[in-house]
Protein backbone atom coordinates (compact mmCIF):
# COMPACT_ATOMS: atom_id res chain seq x y z
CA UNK A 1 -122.02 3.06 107.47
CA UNK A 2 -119.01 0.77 108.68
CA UNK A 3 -117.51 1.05 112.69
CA UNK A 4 -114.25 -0.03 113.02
CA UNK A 5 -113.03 -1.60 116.24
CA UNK A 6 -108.98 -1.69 116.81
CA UNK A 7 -107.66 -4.24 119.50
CA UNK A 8 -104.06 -4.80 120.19
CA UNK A 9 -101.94 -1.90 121.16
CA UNK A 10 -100.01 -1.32 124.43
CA UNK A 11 -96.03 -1.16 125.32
CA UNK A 12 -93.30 -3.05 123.83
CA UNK A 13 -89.56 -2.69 124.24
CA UNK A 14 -87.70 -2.08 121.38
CA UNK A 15 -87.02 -5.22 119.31
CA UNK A 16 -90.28 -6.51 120.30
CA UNK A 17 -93.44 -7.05 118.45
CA UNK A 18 -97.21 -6.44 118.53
CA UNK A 19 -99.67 -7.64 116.59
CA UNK A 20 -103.04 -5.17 116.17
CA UNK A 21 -106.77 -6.19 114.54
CA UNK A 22 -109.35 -3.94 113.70
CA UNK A 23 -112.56 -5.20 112.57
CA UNK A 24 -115.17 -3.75 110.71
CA UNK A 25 -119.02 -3.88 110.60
CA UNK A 26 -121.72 -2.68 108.88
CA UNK A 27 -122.74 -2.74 105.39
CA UNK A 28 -119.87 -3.95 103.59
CA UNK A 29 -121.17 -5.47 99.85
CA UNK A 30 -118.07 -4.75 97.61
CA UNK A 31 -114.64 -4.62 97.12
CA UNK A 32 -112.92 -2.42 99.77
CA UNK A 33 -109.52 -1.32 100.92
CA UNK A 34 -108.53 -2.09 104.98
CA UNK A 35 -105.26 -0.20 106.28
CA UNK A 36 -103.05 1.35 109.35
CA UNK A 37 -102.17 4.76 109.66
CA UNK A 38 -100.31 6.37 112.49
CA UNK A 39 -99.76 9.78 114.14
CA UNK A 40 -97.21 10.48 117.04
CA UNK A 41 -97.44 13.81 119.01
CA UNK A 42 -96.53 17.08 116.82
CA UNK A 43 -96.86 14.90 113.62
CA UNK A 44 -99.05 14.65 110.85
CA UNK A 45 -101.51 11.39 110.21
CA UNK A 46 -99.23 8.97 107.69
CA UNK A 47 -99.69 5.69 106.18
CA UNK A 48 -98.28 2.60 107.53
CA UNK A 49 -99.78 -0.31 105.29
CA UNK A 50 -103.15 -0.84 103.26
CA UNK A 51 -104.63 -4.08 101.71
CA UNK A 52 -107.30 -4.52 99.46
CA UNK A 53 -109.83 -6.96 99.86
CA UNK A 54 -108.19 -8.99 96.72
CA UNK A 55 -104.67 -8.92 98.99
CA UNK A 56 -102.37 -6.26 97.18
CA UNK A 57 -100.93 -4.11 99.65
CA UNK A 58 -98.71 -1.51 100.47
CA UNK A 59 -96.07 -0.02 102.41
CA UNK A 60 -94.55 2.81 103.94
CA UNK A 61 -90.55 2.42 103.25
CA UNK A 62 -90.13 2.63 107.18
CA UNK A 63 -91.92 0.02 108.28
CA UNK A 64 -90.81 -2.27 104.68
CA UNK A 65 -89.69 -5.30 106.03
CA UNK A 66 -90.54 -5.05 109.40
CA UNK A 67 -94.43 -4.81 109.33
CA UNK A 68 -96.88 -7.09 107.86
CA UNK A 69 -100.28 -6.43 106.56
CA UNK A 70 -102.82 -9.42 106.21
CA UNK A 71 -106.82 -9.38 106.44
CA UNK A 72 -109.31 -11.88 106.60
CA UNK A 73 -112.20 -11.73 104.03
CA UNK A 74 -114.58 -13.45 105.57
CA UNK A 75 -114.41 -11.53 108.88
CA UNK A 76 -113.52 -8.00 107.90
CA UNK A 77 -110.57 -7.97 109.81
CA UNK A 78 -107.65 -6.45 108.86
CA UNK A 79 -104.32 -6.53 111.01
CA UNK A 80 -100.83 -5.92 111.20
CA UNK A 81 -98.11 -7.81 112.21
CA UNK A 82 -95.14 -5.37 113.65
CA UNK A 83 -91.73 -6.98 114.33
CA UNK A 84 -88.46 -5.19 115.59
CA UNK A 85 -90.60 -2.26 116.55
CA UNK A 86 -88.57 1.05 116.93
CA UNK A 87 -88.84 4.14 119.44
CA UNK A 88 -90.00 6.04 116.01
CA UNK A 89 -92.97 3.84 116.04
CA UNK A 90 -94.65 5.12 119.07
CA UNK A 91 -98.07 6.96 117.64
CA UNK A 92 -101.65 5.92 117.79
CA UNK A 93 -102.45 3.93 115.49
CA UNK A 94 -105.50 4.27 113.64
CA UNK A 95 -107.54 1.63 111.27
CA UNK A 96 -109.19 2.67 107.72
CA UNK A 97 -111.70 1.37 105.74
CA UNK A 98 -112.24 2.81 101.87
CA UNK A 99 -114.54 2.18 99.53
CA UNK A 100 -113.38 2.48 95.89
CA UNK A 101 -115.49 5.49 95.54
CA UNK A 102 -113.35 7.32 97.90
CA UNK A 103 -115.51 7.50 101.32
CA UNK A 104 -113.57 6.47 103.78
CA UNK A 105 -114.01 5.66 108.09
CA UNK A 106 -111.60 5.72 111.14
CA UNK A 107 -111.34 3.32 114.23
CA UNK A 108 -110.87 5.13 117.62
CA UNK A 109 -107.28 4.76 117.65
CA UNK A 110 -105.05 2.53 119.64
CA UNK A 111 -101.31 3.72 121.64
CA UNK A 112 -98.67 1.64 120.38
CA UNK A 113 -95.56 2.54 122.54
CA UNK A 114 -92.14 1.48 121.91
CA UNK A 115 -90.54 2.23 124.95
CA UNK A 116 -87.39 0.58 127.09
């Protein structure tokens, strides 16, 4: 089993940034993949970045240049950097944790709103 705690969310005009962590526990003895995924109201759950624990990561194209995945090995934390954060990026923001086999766990969630 891994838990995932997210930290970080809250309100933020537009332009602004936030910067969310999510850190996982539990037995966690291989190579994994750490990553954000987001759902605003009326919308289905999407991908926002992932990382793998050897650093390749990926992007949605709408938050490309704007976002920035990074994690920390020895501390199972994954976060995300987000920079000249849009209206659009309002959702709750979730954290993920896969193992290569496919299994897969969810943090609680955390409101990120983007809001003048």
């Amino acid at each position: 089993q891994v838990q995932l705690v997210e930290s970080g969310g809250g309100l933020v005009q537009p332009g602004g940034s936030l910067k969310l962590s999510c850190a996982a526990s539990g037995s966690i003895f291989s190579s994994n993949t750490m990553g954000w995924y987001r759902q605003a109201p009326g919308k289905e759950r999407e991908l926002v970045a992932t990382i793998t624990s050897g650093g390749t990561t990926n992007y949605a194209d709408s938050v490309k240049g704007r976002f920035t995945i990074s994690r920390d090995n020895a501390k199972n934390t994954v976060y995300l950097q987000m920079n000249s954060l849009k209206p659009e990026d309002t959702a709750v923001y979730y954290c993920n944790f896969r193992w290569p086999w496919g299994s897969n766990y969810w943090g609680q969630g955390t409101q990120v709103t983007v809001s003048s």
